[in-house]
C-alpha atoms as a PDB file:
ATOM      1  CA  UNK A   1    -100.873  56.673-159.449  1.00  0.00           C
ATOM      2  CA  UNK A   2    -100.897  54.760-156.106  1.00  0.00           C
ATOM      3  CA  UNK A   3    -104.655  54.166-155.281  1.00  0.00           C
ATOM      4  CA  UNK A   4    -105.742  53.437-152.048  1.00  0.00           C
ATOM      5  CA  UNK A   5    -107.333  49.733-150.903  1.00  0.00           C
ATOM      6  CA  UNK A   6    -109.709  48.851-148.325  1.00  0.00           C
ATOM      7  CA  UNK A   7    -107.293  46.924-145.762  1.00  0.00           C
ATOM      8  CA  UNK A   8    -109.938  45.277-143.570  1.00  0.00           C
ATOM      9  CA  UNK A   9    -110.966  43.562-146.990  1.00  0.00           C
ATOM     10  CA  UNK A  10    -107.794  42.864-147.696  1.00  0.00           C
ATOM     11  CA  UNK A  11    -107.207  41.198-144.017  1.00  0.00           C
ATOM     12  CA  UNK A  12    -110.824  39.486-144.463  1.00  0.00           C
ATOM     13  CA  UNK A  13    -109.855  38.001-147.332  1.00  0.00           C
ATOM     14  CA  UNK A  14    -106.380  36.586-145.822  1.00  0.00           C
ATOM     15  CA  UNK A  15    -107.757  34.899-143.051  1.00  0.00           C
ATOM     16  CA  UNK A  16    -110.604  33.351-145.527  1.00  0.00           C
ATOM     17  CA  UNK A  17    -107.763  31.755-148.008  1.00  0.00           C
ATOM     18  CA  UNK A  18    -106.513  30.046-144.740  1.00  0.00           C
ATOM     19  CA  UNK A  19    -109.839  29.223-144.040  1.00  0.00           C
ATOM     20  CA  UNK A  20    -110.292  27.433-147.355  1.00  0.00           C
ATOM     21  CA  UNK A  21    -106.820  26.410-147.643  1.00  0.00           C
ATOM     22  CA  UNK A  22    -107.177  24.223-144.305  1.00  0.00           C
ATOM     23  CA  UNK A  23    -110.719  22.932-145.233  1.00  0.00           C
ATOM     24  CA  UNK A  24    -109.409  21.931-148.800  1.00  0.00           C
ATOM     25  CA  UNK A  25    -106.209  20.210-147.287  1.00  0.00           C
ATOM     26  CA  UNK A  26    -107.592  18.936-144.159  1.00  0.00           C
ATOM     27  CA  UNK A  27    -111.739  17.625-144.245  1.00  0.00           C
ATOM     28  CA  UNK A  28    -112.177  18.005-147.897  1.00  0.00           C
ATOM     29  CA  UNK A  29    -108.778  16.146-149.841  1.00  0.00           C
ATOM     30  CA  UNK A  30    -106.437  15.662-146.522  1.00  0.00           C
ATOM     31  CA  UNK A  31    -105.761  11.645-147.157  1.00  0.00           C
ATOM     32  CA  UNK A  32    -105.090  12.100-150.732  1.00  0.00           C
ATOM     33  CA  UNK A  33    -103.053  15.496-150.183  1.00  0.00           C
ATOM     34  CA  UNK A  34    -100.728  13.923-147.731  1.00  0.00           C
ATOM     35  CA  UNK A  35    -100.369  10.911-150.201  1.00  0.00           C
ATOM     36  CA  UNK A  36     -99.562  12.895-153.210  1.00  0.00           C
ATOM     37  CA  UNK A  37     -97.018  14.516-151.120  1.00  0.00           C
ATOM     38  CA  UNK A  38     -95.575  11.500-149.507  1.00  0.00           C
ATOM     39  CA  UNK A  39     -96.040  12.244-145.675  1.00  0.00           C
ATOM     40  CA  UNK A  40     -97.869   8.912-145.439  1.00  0.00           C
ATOM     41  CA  UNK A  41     -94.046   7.764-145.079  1.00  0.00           C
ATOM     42  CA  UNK A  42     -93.037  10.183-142.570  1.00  0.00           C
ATOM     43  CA  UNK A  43     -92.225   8.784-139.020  1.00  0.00           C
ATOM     44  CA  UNK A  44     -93.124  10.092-135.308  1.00  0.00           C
ATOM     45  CA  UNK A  45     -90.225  12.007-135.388  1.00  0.00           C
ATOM     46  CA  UNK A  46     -90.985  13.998-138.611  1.00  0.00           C
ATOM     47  CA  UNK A  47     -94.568  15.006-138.104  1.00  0.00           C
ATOM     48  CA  UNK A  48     -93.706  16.276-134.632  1.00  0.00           C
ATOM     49  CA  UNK A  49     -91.305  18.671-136.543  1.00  0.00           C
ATOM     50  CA  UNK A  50     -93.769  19.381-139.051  1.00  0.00           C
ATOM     51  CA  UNK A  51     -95.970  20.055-136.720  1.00  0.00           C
ATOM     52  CA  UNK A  52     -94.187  22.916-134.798  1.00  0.00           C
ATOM     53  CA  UNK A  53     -93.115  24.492-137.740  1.00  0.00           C
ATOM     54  CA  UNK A  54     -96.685  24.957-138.529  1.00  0.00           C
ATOM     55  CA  UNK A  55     -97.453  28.300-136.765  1.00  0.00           C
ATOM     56  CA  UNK A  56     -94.706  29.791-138.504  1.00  0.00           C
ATOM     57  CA  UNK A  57     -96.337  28.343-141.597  1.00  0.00           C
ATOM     58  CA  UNK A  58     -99.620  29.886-141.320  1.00  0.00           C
ATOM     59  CA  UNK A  59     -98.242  33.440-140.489  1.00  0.00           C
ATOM     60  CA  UNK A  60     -96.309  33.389-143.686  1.00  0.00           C
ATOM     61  CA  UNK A  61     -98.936  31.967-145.120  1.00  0.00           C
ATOM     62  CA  UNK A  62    -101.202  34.796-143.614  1.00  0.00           C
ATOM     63  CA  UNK A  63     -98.781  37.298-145.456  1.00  0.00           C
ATOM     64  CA  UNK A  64     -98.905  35.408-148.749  1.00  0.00           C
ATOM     65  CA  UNK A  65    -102.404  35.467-148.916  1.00  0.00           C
ATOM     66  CA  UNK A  66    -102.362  39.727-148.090  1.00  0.00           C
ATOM     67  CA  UNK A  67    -100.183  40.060-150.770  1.00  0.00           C
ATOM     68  CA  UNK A  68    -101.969  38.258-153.059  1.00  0.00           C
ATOM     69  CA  UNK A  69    -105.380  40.124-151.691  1.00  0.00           C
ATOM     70  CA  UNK A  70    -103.847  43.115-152.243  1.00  0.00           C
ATOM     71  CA  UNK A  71    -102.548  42.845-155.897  1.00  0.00           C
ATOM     72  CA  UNK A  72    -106.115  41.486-157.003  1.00  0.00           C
ATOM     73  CA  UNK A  73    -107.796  44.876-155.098  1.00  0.00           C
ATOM     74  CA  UNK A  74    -105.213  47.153-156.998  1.00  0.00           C
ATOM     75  CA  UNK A  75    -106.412  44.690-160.239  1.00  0.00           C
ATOM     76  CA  UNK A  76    -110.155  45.056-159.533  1.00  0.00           C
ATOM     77  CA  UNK A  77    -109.910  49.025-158.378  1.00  0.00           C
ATOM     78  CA  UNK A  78    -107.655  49.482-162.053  1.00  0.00           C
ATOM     79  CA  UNK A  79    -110.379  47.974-164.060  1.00  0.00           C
ATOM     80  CA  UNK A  80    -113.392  49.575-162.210  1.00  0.00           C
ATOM     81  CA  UNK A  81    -114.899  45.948-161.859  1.00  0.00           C
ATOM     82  CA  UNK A  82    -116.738  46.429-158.190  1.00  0.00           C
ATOM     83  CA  UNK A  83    -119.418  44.455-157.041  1.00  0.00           C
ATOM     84  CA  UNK A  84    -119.546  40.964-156.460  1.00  0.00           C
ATOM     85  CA  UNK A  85    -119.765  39.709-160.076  1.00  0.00           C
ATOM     86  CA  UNK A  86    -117.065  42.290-160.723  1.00  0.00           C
ATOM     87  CA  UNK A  87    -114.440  40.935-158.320  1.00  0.00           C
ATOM     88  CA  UNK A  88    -115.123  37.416-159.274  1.00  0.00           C
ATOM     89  CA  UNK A  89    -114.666  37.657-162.622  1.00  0.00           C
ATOM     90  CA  UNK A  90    -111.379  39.799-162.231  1.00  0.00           C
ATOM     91  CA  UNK A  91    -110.393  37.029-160.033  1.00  0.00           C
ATOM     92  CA  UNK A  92    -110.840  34.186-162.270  1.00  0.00           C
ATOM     93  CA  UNK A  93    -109.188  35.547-165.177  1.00  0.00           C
ATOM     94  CA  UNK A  94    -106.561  36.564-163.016  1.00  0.00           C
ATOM     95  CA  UNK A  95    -106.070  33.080-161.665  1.00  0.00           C
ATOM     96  CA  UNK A  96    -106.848  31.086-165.237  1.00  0.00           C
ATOM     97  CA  UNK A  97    -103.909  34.055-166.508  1.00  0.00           C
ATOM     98  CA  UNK A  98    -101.527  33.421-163.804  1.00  0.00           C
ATOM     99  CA  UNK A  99    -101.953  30.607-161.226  1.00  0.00           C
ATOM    100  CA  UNK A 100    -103.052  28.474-163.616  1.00  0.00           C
ATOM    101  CA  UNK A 101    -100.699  28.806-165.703  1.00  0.00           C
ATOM    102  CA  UNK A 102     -97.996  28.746-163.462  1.00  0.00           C
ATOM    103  CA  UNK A 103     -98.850  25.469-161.841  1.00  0.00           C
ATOM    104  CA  UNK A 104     -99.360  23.421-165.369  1.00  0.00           C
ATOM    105  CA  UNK A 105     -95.800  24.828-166.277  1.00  0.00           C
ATOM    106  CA  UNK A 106     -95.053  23.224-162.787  1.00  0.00           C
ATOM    107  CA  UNK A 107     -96.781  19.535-163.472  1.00  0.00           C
ATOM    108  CA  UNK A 108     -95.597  19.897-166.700  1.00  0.00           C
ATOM    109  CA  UNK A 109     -91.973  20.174-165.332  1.00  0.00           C
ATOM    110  CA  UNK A 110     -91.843  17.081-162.596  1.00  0.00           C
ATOM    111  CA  UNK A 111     -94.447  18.142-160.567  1.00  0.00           C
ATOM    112  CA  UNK A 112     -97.285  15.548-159.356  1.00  0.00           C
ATOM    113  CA  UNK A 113    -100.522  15.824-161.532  1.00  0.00           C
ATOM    114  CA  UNK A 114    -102.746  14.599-158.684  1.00  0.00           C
ATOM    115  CA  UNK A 115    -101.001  17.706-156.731  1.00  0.00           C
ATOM    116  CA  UNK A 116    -102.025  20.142-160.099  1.00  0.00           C
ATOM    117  CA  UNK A 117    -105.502  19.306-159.954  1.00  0.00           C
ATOM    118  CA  UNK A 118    -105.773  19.634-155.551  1.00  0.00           C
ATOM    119  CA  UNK A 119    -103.664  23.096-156.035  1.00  0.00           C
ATOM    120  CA  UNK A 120    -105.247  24.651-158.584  1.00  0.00           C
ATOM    121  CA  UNK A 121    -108.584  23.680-157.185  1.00  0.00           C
ATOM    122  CA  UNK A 122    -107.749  24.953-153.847  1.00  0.00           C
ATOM    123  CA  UNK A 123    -106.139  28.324-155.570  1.00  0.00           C
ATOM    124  CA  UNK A 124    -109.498  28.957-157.705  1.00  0.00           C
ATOM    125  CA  UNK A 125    -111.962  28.724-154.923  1.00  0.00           C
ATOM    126  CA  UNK A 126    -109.771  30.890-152.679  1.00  0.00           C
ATOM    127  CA  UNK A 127    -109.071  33.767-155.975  1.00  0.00           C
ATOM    128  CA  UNK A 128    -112.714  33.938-156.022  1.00  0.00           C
ATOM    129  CA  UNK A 129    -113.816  34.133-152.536  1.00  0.00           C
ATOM    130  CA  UNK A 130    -111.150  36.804-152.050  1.00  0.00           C
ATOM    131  CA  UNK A 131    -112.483  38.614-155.384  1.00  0.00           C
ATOM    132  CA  UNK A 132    -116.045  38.253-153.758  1.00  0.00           C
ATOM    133  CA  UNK A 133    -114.915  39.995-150.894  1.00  0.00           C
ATOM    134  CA  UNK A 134    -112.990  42.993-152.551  1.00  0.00           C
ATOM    135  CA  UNK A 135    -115.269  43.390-155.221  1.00  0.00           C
ATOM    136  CA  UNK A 136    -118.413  43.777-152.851  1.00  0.00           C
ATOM    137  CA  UNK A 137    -115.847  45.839-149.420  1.00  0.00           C
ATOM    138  CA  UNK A 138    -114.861  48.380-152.004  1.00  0.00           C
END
């Protein structure tokens, strides 16, 4: 059974996990982000390159973030958890259950602990804005 979504939720809540995701990576943890990934190294040369690739970033970015969106609405709309405590709590299981996961598996792997903590971080507070937003747009 294919159930239907609210798509201007779904769109709100895209555009607000670019919201946070530039606040977390730019204002709130910028220095140490760009450390942890080693850009403090990069050269004129690079960053200008990096930096016109970055429209194209945020529009896949944009998608990304819709698909995730959507999945948690079909999550929240399957268990009947509405409302703004609702989505939020389908949202944090969902992101303890998955992202979470996922990125410790990553660290675990060869990935860059201070990078784990900034992601995950950055992925919780986005999961639950977004389940804030579908839970209470139903």
């Amino acid at each position: 059974m294919i159930m239907s979504v609210n798509w201007w939720a779904i769109v709100v809540s895209a555009l607000a996990a670019l919201a946070i995701g530039s606040f977390w990576h730019g204002p709130l943890f910028g220095q140490q982000w760009i450390r942890a990934m080693g850009w403090d190294k990069v050269d004129k040369a690079q960053q200008e390159a990096m930096r016109r690739g970055m429209g194209m970033a945020y529009f896949w970015q944009f998608i990304a973030s819709g698909v995730m969106a959507y999945v948690l609405a079909l999550f929240i709309g399957r268990l009947g958890m509405w409302g703004f405590t609702g989505g939020v709590t389908v949202a944090f299981w969902a992101w303890l259950g998955f992202v979470l996961t996922i990125k410790f598996g990553d660290s675990l792997w060869g990935g860059k602990k201070e990078l784990f903590w900034m992601s995950s971080g950055n992925m919780l507070l986005t999961m639950l804005v977004m389940g804030a937003i579908l839970g209470a747009w139903k």
